[in-house]
Protein backbone atom coordinates (compact mmCIF):
# COMPACT_ATOMS: atom_id res chain seq x y z
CA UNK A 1 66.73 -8.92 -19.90
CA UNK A 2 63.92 -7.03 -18.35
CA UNK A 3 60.16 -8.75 -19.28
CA UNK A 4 58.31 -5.42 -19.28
CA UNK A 5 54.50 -5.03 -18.41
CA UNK A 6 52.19 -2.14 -17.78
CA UNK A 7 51.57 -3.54 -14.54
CA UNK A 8 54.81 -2.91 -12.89
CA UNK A 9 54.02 -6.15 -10.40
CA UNK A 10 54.51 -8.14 -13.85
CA UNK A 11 58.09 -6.85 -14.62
CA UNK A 12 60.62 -9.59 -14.33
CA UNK A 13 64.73 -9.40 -14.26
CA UNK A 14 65.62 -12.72 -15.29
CA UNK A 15 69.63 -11.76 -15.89
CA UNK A 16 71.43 -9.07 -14.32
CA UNK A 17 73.11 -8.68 -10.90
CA UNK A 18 71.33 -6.98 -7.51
CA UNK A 19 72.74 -3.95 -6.57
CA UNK A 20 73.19 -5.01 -2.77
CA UNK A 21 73.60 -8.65 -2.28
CA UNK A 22 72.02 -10.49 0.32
CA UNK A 23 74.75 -11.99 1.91
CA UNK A 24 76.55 -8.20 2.31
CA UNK A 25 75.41 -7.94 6.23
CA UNK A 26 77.32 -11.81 6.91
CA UNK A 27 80.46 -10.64 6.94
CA UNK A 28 81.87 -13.91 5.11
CA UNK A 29 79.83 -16.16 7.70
CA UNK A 30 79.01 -19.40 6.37
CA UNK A 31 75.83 -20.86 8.28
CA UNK A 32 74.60 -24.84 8.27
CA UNK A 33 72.82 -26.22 5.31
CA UNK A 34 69.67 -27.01 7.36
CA UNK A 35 67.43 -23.82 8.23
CA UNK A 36 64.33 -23.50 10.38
CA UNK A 37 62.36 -20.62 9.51
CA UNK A 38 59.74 -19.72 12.67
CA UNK A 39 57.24 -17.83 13.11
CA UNK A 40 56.78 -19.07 16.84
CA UNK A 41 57.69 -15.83 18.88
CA UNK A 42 59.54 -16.04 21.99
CA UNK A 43 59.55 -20.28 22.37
CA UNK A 44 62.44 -20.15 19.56
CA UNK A 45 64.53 -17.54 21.38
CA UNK A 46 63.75 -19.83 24.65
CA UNK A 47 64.72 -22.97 23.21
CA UNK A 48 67.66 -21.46 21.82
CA UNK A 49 68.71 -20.50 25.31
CA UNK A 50 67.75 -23.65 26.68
CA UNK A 51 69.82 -25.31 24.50
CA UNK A 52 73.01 -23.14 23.96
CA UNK A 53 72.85 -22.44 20.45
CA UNK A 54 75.45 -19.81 19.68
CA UNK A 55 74.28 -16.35 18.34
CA UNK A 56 76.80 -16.28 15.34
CA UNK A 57 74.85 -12.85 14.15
CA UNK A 58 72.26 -10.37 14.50
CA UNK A 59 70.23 -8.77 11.71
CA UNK A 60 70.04 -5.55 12.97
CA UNK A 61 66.74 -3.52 11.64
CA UNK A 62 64.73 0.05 12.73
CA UNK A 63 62.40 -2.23 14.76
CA UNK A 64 64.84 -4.66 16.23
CA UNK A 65 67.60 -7.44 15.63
CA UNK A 66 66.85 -10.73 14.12
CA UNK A 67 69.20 -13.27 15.99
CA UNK A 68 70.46 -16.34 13.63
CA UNK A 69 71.00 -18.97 16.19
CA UNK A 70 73.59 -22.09 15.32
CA UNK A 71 72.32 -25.15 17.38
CA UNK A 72 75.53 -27.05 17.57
CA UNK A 73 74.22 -30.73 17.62
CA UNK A 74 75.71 -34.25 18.07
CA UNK A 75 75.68 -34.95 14.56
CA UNK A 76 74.76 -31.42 12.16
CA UNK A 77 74.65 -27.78 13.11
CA UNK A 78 70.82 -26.30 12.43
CA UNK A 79 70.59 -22.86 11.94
CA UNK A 80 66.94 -21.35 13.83
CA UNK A 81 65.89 -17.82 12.91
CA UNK A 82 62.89 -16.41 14.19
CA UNK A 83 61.55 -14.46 11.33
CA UNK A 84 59.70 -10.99 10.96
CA UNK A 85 56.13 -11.52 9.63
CA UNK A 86 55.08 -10.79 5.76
CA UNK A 87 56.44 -11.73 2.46
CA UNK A 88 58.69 -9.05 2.22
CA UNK A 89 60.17 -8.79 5.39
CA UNK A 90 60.70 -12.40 5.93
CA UNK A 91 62.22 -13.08 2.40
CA UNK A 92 64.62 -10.47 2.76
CA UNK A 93 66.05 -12.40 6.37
CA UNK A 94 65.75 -15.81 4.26
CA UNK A 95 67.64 -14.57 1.15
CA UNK A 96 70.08 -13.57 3.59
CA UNK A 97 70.50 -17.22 5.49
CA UNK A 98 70.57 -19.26 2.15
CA UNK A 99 73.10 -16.68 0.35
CA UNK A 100 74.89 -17.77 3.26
CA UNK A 101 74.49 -21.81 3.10
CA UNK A 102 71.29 -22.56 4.20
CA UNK A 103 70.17 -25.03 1.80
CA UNK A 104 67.35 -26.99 3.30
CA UNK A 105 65.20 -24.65 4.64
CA UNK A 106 61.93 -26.02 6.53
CA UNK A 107 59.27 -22.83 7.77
CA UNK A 108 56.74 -23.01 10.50
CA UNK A 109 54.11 -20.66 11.10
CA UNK A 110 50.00 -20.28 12.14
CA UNK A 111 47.87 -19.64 9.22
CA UNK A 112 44.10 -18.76 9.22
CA UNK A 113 41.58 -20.94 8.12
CA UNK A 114 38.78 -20.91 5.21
CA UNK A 115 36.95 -23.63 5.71
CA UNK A 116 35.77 -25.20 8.81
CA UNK A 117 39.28 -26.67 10.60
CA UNK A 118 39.55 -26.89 14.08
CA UNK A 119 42.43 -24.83 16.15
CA UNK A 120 45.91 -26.47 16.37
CA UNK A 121 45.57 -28.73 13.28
CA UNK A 122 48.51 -29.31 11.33
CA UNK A 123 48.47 -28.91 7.55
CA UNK A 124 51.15 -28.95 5.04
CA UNK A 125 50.88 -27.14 1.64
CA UNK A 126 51.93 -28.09 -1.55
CA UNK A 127 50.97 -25.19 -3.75
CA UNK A 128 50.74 -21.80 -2.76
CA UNK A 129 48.73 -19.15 -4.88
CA UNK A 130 50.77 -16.07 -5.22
CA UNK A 131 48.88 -12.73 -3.76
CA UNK A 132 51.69 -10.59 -2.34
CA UNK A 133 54.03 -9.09 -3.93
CA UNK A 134 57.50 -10.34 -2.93
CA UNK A 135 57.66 -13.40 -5.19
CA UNK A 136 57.18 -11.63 -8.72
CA UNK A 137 60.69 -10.26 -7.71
CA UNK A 138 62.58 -13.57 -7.96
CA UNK A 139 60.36 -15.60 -10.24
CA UNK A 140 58.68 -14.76 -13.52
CA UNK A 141 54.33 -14.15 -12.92
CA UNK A 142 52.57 -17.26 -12.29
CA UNK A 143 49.04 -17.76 -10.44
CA UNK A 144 50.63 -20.74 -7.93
CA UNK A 145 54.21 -21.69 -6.88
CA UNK A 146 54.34 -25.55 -6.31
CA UNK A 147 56.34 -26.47 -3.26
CA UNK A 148 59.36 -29.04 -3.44
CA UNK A 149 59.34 -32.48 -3.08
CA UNK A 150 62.06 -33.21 -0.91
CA UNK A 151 61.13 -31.31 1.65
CA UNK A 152 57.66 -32.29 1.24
CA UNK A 153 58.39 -35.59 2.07
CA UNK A 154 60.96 -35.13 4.89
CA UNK A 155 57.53 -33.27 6.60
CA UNK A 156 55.36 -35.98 5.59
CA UNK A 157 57.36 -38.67 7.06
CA UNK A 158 58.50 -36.74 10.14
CA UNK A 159 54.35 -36.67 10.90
CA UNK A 160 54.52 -40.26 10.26
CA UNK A 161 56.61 -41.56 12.33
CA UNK A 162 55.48 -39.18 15.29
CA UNK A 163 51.63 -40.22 14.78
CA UNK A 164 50.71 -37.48 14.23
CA UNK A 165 47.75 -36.29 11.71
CA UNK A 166 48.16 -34.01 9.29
CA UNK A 167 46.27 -32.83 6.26
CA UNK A 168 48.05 -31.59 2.75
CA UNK A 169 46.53 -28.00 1.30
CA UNK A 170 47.00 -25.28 -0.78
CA UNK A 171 47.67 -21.96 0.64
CA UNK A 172 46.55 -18.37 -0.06
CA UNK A 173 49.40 -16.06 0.83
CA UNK A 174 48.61 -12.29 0.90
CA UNK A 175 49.98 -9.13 1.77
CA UNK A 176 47.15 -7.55 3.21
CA UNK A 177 45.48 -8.74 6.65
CA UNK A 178 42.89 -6.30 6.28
CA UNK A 179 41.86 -7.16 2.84
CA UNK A 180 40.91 -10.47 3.50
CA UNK A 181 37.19 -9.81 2.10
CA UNK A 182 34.28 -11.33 2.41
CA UNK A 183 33.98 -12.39 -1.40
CA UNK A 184 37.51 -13.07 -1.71
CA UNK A 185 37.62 -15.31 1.31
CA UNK A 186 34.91 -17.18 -1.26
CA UNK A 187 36.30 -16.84 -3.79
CA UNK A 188 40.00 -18.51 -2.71
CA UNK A 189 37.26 -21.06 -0.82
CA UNK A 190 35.86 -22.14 -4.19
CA UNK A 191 39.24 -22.80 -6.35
CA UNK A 192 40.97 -24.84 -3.29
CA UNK A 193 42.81 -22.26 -0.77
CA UNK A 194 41.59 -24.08 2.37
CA UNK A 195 44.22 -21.63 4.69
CA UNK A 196 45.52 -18.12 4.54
CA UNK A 197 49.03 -16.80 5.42
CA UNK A 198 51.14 -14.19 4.42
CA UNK A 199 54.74 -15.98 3.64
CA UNK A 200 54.68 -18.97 1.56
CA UNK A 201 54.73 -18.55 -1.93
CA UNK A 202 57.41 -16.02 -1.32
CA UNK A 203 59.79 -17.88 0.73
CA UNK A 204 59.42 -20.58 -1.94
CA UNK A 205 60.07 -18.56 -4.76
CA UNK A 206 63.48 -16.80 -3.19
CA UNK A 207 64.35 -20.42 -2.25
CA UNK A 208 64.06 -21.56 -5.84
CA UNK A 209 65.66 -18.69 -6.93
CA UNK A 210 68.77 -19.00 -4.96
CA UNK A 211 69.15 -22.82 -5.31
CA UNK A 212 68.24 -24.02 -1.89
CA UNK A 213 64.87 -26.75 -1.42
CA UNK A 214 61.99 -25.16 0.47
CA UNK A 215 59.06 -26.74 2.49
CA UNK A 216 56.79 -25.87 5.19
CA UNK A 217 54.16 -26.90 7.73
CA UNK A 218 51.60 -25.03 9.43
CA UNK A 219 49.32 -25.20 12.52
CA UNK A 220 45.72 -23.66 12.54
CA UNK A 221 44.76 -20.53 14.75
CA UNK A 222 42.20 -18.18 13.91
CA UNK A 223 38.95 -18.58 11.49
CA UNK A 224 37.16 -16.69 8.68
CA UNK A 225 34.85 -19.90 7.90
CA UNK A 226 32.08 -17.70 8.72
CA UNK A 227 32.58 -14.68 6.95
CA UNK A 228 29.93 -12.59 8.92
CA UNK A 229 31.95 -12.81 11.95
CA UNK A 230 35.49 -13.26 12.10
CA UNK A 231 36.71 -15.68 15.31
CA UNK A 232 40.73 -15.07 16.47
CA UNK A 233 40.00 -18.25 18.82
CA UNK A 234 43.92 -18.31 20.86
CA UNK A 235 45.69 -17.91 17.26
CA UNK A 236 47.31 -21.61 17.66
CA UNK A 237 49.59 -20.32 20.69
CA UNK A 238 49.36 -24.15 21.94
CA UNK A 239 50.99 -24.96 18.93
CA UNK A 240 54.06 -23.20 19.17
CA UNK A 241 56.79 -25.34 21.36
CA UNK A 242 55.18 -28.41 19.67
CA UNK A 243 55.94 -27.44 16.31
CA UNK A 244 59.25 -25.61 16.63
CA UNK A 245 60.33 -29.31 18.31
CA UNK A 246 58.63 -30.48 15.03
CA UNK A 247 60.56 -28.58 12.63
CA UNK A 248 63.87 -29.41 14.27
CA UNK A 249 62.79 -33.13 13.96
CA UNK A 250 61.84 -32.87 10.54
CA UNK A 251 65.62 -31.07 9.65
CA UNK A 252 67.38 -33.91 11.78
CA UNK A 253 66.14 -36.69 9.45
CA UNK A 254 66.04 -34.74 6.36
CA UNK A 255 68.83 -36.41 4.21
């Protein structure tokens, strides 16, 4: 049944079939249980090369094709997709991998920070408060979206055993890069949103939806600490090969 509401955000289809399925663009392909999700630019398309992963399909949009790469390794196949940025754009590719057997999905990305956290930090949310719009279409309306445990802890220990520190958070995820406010950057300050991104809560909620376990890490780039004067510092681009070999350790001893 449909759970109607004035605000049409609200409105919830907890029963009946999608039109177009996600999978419809596979072609019957059935991809590897483990998933990395990056949002690392051209290192993942690099190491892919590197590293002879097989190109077992391409996305194909207006703006361009999204490869899904199968790294075929010793022990497991890991599927790497370099994914468009924004909720919406990024859930759609992810709906599509785990309709297709991608069940343990880990995501990588930059975020922006609220409070005071120095470039290239790594940070690992738990909770995500839902401000875009993507994730009201797979779950019901709730203020936060609490990420899995599993994954959480295949993160958590991967950091671990590397050294490395790491800090847990929540994260504000938002549609709209240009309506980052100045009160509202308060605002998500003062009830715990130490970062700012603009995929989490989404890619957590298709995940949960679809029956596949979801975590994430993230690395800091730029800043609205100071809300008078907004500071893009490099935007974490020292990050990138670092945590894409991250997230592929993390997958490798997820059980």
């Amino acid at each position: 049944m449909i759970i109607k509401n004035e605000i049409p955000i609200l409105e919830y289809d907890d029963a009946s079939k999608e039109v177009i399925v996600p999978d419809h663009e596979m072609d019957g392909i059935e991809l590897p249980e483990k998933c990395l999700f990056a949002f690392l630019g051209e290192v993942v398309h690099r190491y892919a090369g590197d590293n002879n992963a097989e190109i077992v399909k391409e996305l194909i949009t207006v703006s361009h094709n999204i490869r899904v790469y199968v790294l075929h390794e010793e022990n497991e196949d890991i599927c790497l997709v370099q994914s468009p940025i924004g909720s919406a754009s990024a859930t759609q590719v992810l709906d599509t991998l785990v309709s297709s057997g991608c069940k343990k999905v880990i995501a990588v990305g930059s975020c922006g920070v609220l409070a005071e956290i120095p470039e290239n930090a790594f940070l690992v949310p738990t909770k995500a408060l839902r401000a875009e719009g993507t994730s009201y279409h797979y779950l019901p309306p709730s203020r936060y979206i609490e990420l899995d445990e599993e994954p959480l802890e295949a993160i958590e220990s991967s950091f671990a055993r590397h050294g490395l520190p790491f800090t847990t958070c929540t994260t504000w995820t938002t549609d709209g890069f240009f309506r980052e406010t100045k009160d509202m950057v308060k605002y998500r300050l003062e009830e715990g949103c130490s970062v700012v991104e603009m995929e989490c809560s989404a890619l957590a909620a298709c995940c949960r939806k679809r029956g596949a376990k979801f975590g994430q890490f993230l690395f800091t780039a730029d800043s609205l600490a100071n809300v008078h004067e907004y500071d893009a510092r490099d935007f974490g681009t020292d990050s990138h090969e670092k945590a894409l070999l991250l997230g592929l350790d993390i997958l490798r001893e997820y059980k």
